[in-house]
Structure formats: structure tokens, C-alpha cells
N, C-alpha and C. Protein backbone atom coordinates (compact mmCIF):
# COMPACT_ATOMS: atom_id res chain seq x y z
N UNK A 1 106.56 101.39 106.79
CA UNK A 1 105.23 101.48 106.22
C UNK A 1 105.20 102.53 105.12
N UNK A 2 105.67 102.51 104.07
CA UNK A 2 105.71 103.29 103.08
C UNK A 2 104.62 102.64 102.48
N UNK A 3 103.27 103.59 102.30
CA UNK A 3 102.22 103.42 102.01
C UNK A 3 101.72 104.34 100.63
N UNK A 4 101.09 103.86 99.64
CA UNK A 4 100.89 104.80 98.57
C UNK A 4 99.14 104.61 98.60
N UNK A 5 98.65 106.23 98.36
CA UNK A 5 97.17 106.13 98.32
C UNK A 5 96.66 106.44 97.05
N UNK A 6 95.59 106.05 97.02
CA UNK A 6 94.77 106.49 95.55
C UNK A 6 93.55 106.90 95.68
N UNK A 7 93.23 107.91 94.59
CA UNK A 7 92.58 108.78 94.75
C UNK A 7 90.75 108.33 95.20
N UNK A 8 90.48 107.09 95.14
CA UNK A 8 89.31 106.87 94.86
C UNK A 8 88.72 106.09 96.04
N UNK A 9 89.35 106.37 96.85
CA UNK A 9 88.25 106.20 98.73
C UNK A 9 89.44 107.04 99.67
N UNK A 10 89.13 107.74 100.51
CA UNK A 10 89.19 108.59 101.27
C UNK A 10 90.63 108.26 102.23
N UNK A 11 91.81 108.67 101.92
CA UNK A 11 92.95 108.50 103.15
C UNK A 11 92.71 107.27 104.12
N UNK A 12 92.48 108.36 105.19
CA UNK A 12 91.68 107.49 106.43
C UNK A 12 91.28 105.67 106.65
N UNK A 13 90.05 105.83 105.42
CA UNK A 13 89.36 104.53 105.29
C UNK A 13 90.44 103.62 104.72
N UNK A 14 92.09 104.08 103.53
CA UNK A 14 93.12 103.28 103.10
C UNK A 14 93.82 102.86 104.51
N UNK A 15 93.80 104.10 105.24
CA UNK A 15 94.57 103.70 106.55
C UNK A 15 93.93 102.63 106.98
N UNK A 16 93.14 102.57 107.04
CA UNK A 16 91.81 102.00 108.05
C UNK A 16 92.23 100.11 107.21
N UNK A 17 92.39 100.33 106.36
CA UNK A 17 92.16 98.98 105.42
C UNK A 17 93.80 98.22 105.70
N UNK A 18 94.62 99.09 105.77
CA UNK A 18 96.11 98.81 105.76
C UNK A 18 96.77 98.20 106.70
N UNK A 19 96.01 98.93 108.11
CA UNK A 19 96.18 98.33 109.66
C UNK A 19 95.33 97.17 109.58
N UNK A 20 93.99 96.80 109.23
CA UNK A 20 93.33 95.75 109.15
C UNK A 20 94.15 94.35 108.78
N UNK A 21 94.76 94.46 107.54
CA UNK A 21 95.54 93.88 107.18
C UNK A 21 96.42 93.44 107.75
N UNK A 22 97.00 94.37 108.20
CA UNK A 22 98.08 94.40 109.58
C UNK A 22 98.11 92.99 110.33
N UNK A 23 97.17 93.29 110.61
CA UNK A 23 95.75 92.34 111.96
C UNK A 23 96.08 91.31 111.82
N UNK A 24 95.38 91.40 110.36
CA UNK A 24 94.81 90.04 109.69
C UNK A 24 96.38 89.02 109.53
N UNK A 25 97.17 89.64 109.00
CA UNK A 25 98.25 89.13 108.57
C UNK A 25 99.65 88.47 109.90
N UNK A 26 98.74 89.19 111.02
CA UNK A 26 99.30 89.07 112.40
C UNK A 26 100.74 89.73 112.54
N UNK A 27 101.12 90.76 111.72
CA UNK A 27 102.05 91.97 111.87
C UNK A 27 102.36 92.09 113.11
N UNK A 28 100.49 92.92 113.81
CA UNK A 28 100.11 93.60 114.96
C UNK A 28 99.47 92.29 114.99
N UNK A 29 100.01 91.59 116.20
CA UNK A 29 98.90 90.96 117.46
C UNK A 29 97.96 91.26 117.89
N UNK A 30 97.19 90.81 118.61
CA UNK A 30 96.69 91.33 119.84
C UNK A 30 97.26 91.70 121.09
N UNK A 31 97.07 92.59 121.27
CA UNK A 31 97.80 93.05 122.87
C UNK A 31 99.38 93.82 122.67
N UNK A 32 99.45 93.78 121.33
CA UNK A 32 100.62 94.66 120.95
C UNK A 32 100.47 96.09 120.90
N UNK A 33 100.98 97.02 121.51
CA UNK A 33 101.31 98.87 121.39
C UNK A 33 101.34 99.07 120.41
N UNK A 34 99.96 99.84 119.66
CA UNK A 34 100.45 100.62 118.58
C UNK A 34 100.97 101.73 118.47
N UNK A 35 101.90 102.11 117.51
CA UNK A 35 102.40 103.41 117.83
C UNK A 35 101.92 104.51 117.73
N UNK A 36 102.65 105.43 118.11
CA UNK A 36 101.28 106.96 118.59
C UNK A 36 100.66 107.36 117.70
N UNK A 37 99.78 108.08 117.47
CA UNK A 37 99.16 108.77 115.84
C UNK A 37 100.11 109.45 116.00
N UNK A 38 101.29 110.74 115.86
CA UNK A 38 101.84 111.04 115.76
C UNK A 38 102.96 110.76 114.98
N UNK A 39 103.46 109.06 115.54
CA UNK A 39 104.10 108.55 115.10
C UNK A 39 104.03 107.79 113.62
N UNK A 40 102.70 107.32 113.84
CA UNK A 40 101.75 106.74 112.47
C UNK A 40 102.10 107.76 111.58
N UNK A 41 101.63 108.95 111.75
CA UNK A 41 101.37 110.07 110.60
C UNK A 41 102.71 110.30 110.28
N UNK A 42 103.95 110.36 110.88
CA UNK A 42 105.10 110.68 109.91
C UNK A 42 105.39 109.91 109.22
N UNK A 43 105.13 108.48 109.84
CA UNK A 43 105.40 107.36 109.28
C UNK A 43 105.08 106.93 107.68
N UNK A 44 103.75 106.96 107.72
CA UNK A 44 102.91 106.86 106.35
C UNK A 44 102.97 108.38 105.88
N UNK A 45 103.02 109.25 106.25
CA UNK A 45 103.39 110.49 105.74
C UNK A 45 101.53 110.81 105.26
N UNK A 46 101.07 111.27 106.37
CA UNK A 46 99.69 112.23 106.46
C UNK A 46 99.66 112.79 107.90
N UNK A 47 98.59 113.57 107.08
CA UNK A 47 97.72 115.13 108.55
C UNK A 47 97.70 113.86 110.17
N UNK A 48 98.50 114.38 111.01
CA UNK A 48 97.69 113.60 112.25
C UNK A 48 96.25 113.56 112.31
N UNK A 49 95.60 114.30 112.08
CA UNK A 49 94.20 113.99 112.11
C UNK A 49 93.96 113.48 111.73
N UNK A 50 94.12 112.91 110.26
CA UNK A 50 93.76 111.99 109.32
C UNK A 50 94.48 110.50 110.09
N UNK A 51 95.29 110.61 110.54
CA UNK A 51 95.57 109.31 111.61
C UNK A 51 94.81 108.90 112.75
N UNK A 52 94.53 109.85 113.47
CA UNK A 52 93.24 110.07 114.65
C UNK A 52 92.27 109.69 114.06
N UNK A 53 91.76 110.01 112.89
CA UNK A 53 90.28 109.84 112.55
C UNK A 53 90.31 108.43 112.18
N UNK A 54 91.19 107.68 111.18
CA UNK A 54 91.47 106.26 110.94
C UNK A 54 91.68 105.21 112.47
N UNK A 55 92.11 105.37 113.66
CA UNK A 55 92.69 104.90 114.32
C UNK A 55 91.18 105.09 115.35
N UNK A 56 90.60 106.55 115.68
CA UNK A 56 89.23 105.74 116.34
C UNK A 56 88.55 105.26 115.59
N UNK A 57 88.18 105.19 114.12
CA UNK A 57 87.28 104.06 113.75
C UNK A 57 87.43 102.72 113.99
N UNK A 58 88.99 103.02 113.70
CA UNK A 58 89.69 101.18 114.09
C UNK A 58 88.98 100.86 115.62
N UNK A 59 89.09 102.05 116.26
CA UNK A 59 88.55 101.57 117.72
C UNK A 59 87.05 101.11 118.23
N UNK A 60 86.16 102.05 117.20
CA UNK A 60 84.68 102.04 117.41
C UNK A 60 83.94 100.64 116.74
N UNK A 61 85.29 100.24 115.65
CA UNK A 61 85.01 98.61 114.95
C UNK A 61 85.44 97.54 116.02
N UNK A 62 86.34 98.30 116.66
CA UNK A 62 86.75 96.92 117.92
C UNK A 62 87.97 96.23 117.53
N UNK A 63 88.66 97.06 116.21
CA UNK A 63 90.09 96.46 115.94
C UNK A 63 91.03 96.51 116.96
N UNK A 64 90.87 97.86 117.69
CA UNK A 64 91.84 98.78 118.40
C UNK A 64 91.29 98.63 119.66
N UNK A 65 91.98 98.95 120.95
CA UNK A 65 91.29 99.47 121.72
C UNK A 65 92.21 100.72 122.52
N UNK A 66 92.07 101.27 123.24
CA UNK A 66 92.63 102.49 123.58
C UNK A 66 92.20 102.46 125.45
N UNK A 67 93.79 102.27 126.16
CA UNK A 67 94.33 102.29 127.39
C UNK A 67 94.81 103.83 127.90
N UNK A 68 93.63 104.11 128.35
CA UNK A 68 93.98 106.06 129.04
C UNK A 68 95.18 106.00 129.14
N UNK A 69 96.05 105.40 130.11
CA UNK A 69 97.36 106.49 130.17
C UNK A 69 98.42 105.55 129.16
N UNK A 70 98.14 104.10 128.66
CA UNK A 70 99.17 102.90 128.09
C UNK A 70 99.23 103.28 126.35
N UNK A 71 98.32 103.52 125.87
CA UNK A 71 97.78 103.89 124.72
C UNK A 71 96.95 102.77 123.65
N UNK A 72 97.42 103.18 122.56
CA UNK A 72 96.19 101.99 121.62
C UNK A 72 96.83 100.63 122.17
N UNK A 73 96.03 99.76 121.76
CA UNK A 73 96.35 98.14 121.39
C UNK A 73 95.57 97.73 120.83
N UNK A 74 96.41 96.73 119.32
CA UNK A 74 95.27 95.41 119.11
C UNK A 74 94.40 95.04 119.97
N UNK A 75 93.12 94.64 119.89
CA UNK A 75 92.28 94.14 120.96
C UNK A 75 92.30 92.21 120.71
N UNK A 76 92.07 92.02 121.54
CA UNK A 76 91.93 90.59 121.79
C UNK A 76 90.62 90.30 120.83
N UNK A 77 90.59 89.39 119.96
CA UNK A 77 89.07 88.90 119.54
C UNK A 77 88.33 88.32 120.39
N UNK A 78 87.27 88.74 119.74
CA UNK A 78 86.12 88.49 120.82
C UNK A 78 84.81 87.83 120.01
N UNK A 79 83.95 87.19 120.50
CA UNK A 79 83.39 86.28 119.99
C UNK A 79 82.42 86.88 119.05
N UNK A 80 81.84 88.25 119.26
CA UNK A 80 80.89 88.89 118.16
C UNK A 80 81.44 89.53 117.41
N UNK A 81 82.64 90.07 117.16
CA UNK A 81 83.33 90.44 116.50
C UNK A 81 83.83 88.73 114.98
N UNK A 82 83.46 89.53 113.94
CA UNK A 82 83.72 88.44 113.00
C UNK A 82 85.14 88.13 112.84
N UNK A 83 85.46 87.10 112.52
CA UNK A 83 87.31 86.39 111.91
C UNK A 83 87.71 87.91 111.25
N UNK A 84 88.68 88.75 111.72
CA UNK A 84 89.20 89.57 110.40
C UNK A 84 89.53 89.25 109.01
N UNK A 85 90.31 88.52 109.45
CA UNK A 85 91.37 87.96 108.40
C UNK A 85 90.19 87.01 106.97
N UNK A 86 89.29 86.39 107.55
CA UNK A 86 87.89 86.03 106.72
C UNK A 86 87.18 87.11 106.64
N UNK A 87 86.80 88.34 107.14
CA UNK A 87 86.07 89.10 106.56
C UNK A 87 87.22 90.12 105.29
N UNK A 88 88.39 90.63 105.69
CA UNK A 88 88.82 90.86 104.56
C UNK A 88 88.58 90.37 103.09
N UNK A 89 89.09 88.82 103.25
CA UNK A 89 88.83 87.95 102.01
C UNK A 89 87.68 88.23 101.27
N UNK A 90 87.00 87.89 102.27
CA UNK A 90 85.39 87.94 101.66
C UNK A 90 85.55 89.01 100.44
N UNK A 91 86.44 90.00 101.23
CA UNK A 91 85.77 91.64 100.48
C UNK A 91 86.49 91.87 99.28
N UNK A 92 87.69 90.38 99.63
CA UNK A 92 88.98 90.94 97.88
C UNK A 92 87.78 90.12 96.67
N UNK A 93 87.71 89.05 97.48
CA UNK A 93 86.78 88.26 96.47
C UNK A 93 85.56 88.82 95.81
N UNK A 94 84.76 89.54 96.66
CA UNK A 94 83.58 90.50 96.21
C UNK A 94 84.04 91.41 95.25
N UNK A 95 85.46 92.08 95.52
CA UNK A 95 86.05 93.32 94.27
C UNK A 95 85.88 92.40 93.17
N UNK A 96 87.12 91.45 93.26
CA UNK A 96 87.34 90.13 92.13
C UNK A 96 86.32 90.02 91.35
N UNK A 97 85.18 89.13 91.72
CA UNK A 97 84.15 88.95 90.94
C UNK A 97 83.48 89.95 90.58
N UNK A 98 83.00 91.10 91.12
CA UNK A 98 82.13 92.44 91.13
C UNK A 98 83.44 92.62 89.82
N UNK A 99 84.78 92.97 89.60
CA UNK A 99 85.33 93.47 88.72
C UNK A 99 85.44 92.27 87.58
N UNK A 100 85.50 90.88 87.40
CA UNK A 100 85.78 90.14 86.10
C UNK A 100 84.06 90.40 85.62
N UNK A 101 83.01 90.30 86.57
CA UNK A 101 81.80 90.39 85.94
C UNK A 101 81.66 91.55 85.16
N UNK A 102 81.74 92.64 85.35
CA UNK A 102 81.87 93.79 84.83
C UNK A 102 82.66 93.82 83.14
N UNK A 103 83.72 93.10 83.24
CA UNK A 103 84.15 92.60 82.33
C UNK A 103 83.37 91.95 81.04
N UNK A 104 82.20 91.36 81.44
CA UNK A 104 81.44 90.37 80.78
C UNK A 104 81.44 89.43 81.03
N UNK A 105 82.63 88.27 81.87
CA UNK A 105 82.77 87.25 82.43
C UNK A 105 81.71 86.35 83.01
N UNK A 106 81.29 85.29 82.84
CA UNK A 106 80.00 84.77 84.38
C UNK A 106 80.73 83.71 84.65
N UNK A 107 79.78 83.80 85.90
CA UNK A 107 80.67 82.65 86.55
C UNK A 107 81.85 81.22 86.82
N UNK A 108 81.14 80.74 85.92
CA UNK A 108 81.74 79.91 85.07
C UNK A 108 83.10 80.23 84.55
N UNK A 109 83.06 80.96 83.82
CA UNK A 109 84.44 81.61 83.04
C UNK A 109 85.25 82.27 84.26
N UNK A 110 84.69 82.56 85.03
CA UNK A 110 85.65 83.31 86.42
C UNK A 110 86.11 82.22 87.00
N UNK A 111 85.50 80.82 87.34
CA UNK A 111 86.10 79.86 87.87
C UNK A 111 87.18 79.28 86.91
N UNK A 112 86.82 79.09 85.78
CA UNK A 112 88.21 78.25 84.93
C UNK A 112 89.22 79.27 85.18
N UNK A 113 88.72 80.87 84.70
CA UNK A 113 90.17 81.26 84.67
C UNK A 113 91.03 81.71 86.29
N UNK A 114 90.17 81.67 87.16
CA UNK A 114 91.00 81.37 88.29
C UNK A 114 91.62 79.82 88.82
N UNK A 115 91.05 78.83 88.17
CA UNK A 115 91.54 77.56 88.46
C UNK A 115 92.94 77.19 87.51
N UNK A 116 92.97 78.08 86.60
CA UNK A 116 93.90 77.92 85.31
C UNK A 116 95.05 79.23 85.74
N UNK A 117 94.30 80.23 86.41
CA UNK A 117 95.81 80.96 87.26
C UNK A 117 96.69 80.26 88.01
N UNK A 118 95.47 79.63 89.03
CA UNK A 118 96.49 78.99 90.20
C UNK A 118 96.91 77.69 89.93
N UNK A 119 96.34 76.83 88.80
CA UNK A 119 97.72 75.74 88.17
C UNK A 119 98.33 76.55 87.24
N UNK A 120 98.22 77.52 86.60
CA UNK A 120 99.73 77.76 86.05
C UNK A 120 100.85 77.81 87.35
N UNK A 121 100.91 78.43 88.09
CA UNK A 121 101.68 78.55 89.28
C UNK A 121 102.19 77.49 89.95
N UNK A 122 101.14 76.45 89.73
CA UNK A 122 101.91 75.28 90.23
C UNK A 122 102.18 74.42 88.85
N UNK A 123 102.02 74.72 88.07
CA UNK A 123 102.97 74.14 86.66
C UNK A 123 103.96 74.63 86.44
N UNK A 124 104.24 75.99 86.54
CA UNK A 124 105.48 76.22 86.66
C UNK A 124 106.36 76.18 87.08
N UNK A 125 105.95 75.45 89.02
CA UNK A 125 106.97 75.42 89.52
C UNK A 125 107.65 74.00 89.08
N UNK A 126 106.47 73.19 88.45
CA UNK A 126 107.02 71.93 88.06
C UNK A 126 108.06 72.17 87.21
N UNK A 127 107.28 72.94 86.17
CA UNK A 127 108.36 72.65 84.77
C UNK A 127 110.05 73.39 85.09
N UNK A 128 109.65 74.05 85.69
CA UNK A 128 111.02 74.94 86.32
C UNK A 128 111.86 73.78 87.12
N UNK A 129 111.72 72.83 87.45
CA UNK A 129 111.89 71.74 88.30
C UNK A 129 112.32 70.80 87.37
N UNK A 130 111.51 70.47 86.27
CA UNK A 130 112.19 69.46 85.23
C UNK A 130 113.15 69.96 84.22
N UNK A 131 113.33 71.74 84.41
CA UNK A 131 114.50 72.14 83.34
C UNK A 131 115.93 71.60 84.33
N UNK A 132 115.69 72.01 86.03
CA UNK A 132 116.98 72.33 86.16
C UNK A 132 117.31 70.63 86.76
């Protein structure tokens, strides 16, 4: 987990976003041992506290849950708890648009040029296909 932070939201909350991901991406299961804050913090290289403080939020959101003497685990989803892995999205897509609008972009123009990203990608794999 060689993790790089930037300056413009708080350690913690990157931690907080990184393990989510984690989740989402099914890295960490459910019902899988996470490793100790201790271990976390050398790992990613920060303050244990700053691991503690990321790791009970994870818990108070219901990412995590925490076994007195076993320690953390993914928690099992649960039905009021939203899709992770769909609420992430939601939130790249909200940057996405919140940042091409900003740009000057509307809507419109955000859809072609994302429909014209993701066929270049699959044009290329064509044409790469008809060179060789």
C-alpha cells in the first residue's frame, strides 16, 4: 500500500477513501482481518492516530466493524447500508462533471466527449488489431 497524499482533504478522510475502495474493489472482503492500526500506519507511512482516527470512522460508517479481543473486520453488508462500490461511483462522477462544468462544458458536450473517450479505446483496440 504505498499510498501518496495531497494536500487538499485531510490524511485520515484519504485513508478513509483508499480502504473504501479497498471494499469496493473486493481487495478486503467481508469478514476478512484487517490489519492492526499499527500495522496500517507503517504501512502507508502515517501517525497511528491518524490510522485510529480513519479506521473508527470506517467503523461508525459501518465499513468496519471491530471484534474486542479478534480485531477489525470488513463488515458484512447490510441492507441500510448503501452498495459501496455504487456510492463511490456516484461520487467520481459528481467530481467529473462538478470539474468539466467548471470548465465551461454543459452537458451535452460532457456526454460526446465522454462517449468519444470511451470509443477511442475501443477503436484503438480495433485499429491495433487491423495493423498486426
Amino acid at each position: 500500500m504505498a499510498w501518496k497524499f495531497h494536500q487538499e482533504a485531510p490524511i485520515y478522510l484519504q485513508i478513509m477513501e483508499e480502504i473504501k475502495r479497498y471494499v469496493a474493489q473486493g481487495y478486503w472482503k467481508p469478514g476478512d482481518r484487517v490489519p492492526s492500526v499499527r500495522e496500517l500506519a507503517i504501512e502507508v507511512g502515517v501517525n497511528p492516530n491518524t490510522m485510529q482516527k480513519a479506521l473508527s470512522e470506517l467503523e461508525r460508517e459501518g465499513i468496519l466493524v471491530s471484534e474486542r479481543t479478534s480485531g477489525r473486520f470488513v463488515a458484512y453488508p447490510s441492507e441500510e447500508r448503501e452498495d459501496l462500490r455504487s456510492t463511490l461511483s456516484n461520487k467520481f462522477v459528481e467530481s467529473f462533471v462538478t470539474n468539466m462544468r467548471s470548465l465551461g462544458y454543459d452537458d451535452r458536450e460532457i456526454q460526446n466527449l465522454l462517449a468519444g473517450y470511451l470509443g477511442a479505446g475501443e477503436n484503438a483496440s480495433y485499429e491495433q488489431q487491423m495493423v498486426i
